[in-house]
Protein backbone atom coordinates (compact mmCIF):
# COMPACT_ATOMS: atom_id res chain seq x y z
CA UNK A 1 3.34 -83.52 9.77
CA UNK A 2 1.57 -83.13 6.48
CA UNK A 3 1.76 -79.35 4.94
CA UNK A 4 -1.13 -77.76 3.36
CA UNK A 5 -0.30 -76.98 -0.79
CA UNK A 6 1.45 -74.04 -1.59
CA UNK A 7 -1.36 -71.05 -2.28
CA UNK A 8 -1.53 -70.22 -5.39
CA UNK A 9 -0.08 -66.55 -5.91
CA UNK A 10 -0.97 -64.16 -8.56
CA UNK A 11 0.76 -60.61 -9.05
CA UNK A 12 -0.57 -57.57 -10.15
CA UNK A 13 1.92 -54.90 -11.36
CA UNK A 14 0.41 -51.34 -10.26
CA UNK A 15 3.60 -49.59 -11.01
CA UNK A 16 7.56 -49.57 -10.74
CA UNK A 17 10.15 -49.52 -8.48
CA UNK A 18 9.96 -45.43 -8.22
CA UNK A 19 6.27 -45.85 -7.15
CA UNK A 20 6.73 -47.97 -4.24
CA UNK A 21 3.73 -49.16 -3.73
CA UNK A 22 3.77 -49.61 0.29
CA UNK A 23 0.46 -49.47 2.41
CA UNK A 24 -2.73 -51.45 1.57
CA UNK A 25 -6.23 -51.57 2.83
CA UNK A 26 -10.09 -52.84 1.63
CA UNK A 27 -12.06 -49.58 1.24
CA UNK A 28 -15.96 -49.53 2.04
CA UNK A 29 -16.36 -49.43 -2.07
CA UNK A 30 -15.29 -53.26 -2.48
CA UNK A 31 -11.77 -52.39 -3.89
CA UNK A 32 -8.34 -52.37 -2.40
CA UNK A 33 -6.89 -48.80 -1.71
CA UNK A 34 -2.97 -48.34 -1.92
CA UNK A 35 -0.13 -46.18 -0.99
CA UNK A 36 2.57 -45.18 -3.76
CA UNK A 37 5.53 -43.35 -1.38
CA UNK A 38 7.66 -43.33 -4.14
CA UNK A 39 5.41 -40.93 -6.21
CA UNK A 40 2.81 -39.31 -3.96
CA UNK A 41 0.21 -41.02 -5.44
CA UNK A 42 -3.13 -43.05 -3.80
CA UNK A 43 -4.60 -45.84 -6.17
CA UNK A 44 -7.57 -47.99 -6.15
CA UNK A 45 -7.63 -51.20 -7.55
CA UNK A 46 -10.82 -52.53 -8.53
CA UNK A 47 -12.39 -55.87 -7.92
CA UNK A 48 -12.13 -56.79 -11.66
CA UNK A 49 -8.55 -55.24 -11.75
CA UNK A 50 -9.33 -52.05 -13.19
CA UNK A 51 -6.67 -49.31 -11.63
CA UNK A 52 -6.83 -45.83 -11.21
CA UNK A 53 -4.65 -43.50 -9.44
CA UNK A 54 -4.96 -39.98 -7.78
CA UNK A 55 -1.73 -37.80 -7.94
CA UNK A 56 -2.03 -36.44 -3.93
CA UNK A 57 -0.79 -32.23 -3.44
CA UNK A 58 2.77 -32.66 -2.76
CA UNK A 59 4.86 -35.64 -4.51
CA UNK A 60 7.03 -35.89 -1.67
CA UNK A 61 4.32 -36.61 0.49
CA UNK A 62 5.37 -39.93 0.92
CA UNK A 63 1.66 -41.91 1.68
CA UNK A 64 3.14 -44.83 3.66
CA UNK A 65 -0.12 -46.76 6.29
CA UNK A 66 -3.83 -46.22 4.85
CA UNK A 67 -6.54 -47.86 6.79
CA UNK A 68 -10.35 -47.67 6.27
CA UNK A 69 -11.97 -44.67 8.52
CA UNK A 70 -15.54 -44.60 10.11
CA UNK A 71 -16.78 -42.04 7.56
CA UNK A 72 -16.64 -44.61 5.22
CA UNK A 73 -12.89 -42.66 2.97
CA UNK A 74 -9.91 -44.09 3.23
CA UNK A 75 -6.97 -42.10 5.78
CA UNK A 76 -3.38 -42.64 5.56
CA UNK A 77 -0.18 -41.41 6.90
CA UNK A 78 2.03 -38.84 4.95
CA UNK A 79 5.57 -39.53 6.18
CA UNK A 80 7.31 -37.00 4.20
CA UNK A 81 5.57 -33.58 5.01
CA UNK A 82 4.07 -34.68 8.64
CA UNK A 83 0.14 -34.95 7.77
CA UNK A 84 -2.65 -36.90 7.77
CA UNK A 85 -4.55 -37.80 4.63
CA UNK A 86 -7.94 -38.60 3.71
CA UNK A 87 -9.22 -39.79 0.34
CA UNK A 88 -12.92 -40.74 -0.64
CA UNK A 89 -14.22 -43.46 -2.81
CA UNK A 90 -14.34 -41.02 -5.29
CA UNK A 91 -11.01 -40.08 -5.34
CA UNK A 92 -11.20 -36.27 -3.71
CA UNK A 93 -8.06 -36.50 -1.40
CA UNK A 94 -7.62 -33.72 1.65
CA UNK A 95 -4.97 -33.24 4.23
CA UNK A 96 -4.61 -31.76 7.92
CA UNK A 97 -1.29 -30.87 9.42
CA UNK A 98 -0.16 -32.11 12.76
CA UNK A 99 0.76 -29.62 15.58
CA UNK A 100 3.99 -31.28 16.21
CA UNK A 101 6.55 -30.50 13.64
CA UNK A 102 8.40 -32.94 11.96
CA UNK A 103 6.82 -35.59 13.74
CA UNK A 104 6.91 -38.44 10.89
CA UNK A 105 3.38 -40.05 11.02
CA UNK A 106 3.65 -43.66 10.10
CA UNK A 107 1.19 -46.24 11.36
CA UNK A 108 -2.74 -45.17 11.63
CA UNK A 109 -5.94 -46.99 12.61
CA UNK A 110 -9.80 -46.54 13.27
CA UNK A 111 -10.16 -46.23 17.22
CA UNK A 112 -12.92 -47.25 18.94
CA UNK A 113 -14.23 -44.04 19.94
CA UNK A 114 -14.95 -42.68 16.52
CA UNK A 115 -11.82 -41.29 15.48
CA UNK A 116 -8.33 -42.29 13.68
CA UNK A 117 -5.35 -42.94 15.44
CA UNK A 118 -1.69 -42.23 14.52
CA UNK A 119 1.92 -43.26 15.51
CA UNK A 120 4.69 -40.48 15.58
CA UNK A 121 8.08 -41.94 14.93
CA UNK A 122 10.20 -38.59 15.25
CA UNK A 123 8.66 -37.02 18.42
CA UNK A 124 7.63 -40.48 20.53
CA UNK A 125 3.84 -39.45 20.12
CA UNK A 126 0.24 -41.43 19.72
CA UNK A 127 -1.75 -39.01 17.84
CA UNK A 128 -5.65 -38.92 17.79
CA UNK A 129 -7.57 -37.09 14.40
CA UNK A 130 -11.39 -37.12 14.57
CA UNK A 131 -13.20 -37.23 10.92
CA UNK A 132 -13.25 -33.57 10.92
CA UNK A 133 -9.26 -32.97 11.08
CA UNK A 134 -9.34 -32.14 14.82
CA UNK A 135 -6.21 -33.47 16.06
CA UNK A 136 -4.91 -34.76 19.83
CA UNK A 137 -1.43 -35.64 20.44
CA UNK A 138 -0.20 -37.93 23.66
CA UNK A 139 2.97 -38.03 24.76
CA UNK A 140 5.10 -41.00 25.62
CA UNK A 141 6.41 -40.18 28.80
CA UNK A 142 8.51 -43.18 30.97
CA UNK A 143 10.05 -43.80 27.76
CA UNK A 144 13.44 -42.74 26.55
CA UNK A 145 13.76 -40.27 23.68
CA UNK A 146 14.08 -42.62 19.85
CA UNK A 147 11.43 -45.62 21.26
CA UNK A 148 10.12 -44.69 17.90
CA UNK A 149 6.40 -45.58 18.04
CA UNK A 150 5.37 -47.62 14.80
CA UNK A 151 2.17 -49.82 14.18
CA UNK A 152 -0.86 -49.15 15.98
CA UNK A 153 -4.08 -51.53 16.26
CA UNK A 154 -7.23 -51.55 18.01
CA UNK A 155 -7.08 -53.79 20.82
CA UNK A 156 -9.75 -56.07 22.34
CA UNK A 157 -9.60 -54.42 25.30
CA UNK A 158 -11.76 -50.93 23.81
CA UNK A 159 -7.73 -48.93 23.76
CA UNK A 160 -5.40 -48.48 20.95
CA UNK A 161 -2.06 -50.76 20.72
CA UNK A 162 0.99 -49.73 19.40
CA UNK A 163 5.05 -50.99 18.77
CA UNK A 164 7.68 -49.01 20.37
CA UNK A 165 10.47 -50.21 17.96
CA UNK A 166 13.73 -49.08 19.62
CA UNK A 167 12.16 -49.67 23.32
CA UNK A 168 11.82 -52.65 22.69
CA UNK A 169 8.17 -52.49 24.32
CA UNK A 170 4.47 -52.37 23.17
CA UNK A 171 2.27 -49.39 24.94
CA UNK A 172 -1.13 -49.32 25.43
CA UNK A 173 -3.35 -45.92 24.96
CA UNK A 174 -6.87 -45.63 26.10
CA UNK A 175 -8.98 -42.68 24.40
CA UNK A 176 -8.50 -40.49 27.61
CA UNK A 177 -5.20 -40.52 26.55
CA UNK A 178 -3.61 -43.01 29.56
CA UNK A 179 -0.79 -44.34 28.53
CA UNK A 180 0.86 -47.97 29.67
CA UNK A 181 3.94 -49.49 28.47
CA UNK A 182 5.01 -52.88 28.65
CA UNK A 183 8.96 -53.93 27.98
CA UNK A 184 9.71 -57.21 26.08
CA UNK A 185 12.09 -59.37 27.76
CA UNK A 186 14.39 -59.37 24.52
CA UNK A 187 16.79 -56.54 24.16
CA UNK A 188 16.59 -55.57 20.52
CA UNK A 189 13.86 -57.26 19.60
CA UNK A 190 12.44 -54.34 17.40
CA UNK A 191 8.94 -54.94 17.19
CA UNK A 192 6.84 -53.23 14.68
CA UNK A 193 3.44 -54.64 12.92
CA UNK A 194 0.99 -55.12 15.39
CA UNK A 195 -2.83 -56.64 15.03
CA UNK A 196 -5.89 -58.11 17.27
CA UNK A 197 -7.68 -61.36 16.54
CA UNK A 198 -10.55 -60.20 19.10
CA UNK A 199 -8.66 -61.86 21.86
CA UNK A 200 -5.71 -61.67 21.88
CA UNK A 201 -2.60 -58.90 20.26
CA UNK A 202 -0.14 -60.41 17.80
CA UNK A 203 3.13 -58.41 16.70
CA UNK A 204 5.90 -59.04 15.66
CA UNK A 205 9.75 -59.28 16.98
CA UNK A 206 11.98 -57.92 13.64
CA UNK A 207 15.01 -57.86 15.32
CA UNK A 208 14.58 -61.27 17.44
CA UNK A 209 13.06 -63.01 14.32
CA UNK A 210 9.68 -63.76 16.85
CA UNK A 211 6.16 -63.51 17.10
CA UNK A 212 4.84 -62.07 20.19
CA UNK A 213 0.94 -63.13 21.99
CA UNK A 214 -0.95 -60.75 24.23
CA UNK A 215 -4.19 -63.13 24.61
CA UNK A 216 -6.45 -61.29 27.40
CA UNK A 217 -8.81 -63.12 29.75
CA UNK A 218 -12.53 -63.23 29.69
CA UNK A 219 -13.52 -60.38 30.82
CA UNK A 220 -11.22 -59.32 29.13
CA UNK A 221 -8.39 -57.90 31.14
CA UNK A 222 -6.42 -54.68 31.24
CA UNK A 223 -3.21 -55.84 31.89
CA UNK A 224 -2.41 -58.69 28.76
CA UNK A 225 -0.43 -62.19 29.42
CA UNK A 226 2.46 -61.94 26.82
CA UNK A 227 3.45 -64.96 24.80
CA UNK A 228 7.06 -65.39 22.91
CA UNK A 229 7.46 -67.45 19.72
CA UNK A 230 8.33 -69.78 18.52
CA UNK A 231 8.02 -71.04 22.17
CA UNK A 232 4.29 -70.91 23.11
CA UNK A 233 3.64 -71.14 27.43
CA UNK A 234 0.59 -70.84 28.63
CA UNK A 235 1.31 -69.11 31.75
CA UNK A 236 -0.09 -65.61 33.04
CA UNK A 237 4.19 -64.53 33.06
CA UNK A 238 7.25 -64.07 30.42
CA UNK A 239 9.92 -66.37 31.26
CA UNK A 240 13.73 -64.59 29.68
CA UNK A 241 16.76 -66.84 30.54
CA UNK A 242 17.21 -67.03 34.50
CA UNK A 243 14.58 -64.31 35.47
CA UNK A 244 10.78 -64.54 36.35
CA UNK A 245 8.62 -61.72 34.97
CA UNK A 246 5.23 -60.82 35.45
CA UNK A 247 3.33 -57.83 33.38
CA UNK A 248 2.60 -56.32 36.31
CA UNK A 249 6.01 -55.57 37.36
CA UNK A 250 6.95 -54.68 34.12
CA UNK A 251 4.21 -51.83 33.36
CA UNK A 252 4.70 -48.29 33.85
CA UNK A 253 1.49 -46.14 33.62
CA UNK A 254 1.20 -42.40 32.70
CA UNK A 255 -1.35 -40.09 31.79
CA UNK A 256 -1.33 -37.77 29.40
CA UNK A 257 -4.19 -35.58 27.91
CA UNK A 258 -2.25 -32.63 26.21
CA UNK A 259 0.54 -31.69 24.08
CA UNK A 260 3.75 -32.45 26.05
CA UNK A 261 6.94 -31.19 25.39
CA UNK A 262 8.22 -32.67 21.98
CA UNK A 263 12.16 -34.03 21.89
CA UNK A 264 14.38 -32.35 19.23
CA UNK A 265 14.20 -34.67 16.24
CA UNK A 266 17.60 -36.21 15.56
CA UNK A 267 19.12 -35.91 12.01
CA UNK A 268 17.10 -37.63 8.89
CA UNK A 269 13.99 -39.18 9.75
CA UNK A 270 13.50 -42.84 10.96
CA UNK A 271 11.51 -46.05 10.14
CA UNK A 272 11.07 -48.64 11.78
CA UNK A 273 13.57 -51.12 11.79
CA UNK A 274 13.76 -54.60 9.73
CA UNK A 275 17.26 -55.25 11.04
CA UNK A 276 19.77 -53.48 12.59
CA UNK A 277 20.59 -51.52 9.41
CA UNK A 278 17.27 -52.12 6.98
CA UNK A 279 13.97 -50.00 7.26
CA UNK A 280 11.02 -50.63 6.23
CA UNK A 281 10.37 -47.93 3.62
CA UNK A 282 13.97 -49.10 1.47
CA UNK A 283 12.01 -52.06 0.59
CA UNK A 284 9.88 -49.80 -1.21
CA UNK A 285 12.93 -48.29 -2.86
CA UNK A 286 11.85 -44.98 -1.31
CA UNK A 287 14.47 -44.39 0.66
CA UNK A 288 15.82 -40.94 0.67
CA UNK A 289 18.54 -41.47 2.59
C-alpha cells in the first residue's frame, strides 16, 4: 500500500519549557488562541505569526482546554484555582468561580444550547456556564468515586460527550442534565480526548493504545454502536474476548438537574492519564507534583 509524503511540519516557538504551552483553539478573529499552564498566561498567535500574550489574574491559574464560545471570546479551563475563563479578541480576560470546591476543571466545549460545557476531574462532575457566568453542575451518579471526567465534545446527537478516564467509560449528558454512561469492554483502557465528525464520536483508548467509534444511525440514534481499533466491525454490538455485548445492556441512565453531593477530593489533584504513571499536564512540564 502506497503512503501519502510525509507533511511538511513547521514549528513556531511561543515560549519555553516553564510556559507550557498546552490548549489550542481558532478564535472568531482568524488567529489561533493558546493556553500557557506553566505561566498563567493566554496568547494569540496571529495569522502572519505575530504573538502577543495576556498575563491572566493569578499565575497559578494553570489555563489548560480553551475552546471558541458562542459570544464570539475565547473560554478555557483554569485547573489550578477551579474557574472558568473567558478572554476576548481583544485580550480583556474575566473569570467565574465554580460552586464546587476544588473541583479541577479540565476539558470545556460550546454546547448546543447556547452555553459552555465543562469536565470536573476532582469531584466526578459535567459542569454547564452560560455566557453570562451562570453556572450548573451535574453529578455523575452510577459511577464510582475517581472516574475522573476529562474531554468533553458536542455530539451529533444535540447532547454533550465526555471521557470518564479511570471508569473506563464514555457518558453522555443532554442539556436537561440526563446523564448516560456507557462502559468500554477494556479494563484500563483510559480514554480521554474525545471529538464528533457529525456522525459519528471518536476518542481515544490511552491506556489500551486504541481508537474508539460511536457512529450513530440516521436518524440519528440515542443509544451509539461502539467501534474498537485497530479492529473495525460493523456490527450494532462490542465483541471483548468470549462475551457478547450490546450498548443497551451496558448503559446506565440517571438524571440529574442540581448540585449533588460532591466526594471528598483525594490528595493532589489529577489529570488524566497517558499511562499508568504519565499525565497529561507533565508533558507540558507543569507538573506540580
Amino acid at each position: 500500500m502506497h503512503l501519502p509524503d510525509p507533511p511538511s511540519v513547521e514549528e513556531i516557538p511561543v515560549g519555553d519549557e516553564k510556559d507550557g504551552p498546552y490548549g489550542i483553539a481558532s478564535g472568531a478573529d482568524g488567529a489561533l488562541w493558546l493556553t500557557f499552564a506553566g505561566s498563567g498566561r493566554i496568547a494569540r498567535l496571529a495569522p502572519g505569526g505575530g504573538l502577543r500574550t495576556y498575563a491572566l489574574d493569578a499565575p497559578g491559574c494553570r489555563p489548560t482546554v480553551i475552546t471558541p464560545g458562542p459570544d464570539g471570546a475565547l473560554w478555557f479551563t483554569r485547573h489550578g484555582d477551579h474557574r472558568i475563563g473567558r478572554v476576548t479578541v481583544d485580550g480583556d480576560s474575566t473569570s467565574f468561580p465554580l460552586p464546587t470546591p476544588d473541583s479541577g476543571p479540565f476539558g470545556i466545549t460550546a454546547g448546543p444550547d447556547g452555553a459552555l460545557w465543562f469536565t470536573e476531574t476532582r469531584t466526578d462532575r459535567v459542569g454547564r456556564i452560560t455566557v453570562a457566568g451562570e453556572v450548573t453542575e451535574f453529578g455523575l451518579p452510577g459511577t464510582a468515586p475517581g472516574a475522573l471526567p476529562s474531554a468533553i465534545t458536542a455530539g451529533p446527537d444535540g447532547a454533550l460527550w465526555c471521557t470518564l478516564n479511570q471508569a473506563d467509560a464514555i457518558g453522555r449528558v443532554t442539556v436537561d442534565g440526563e446523564v448516560t454512561t456507557y462502559p468500554l469492554p477494556t479494563s484500563g483502557a483510559a480514554p480521554v480526548g474525545i471529538t464528533s465528525d457529525g456522525t459519528a464520536l471518536w476518542f481515544v483508548e490511552i491506556g489500551a493504545g486504541r481508537i474508539g467509534r460511536a457512529p450513530f444511525l440516521a436518524p440519528v440514534a440515542r443509544r451509539p454502536f461502539l467501534h474498537r481499533f485497530p479492529v473495525i466491525r460493523l456490527t450494532p454490538t462490542i465483541r471483548h474476548a468470549s462475551r457478547l455485548l450490546t450498548p443497551w445492556s451496558m448503559s446506565r441512565k440517571y438524571s440529574s438537574r442540581s448540585r449533588t453531593r460532591a466526594f471528598r477530593p483525594c490528595g493532589r489533584p489529577r489529570f488524566p492519564r497517558i499511562s499508568k504513571s504519565i499525565a497529561p499536564l507533565q508533558l507540558g512540564c507543569c507538573n506540580d507534583h
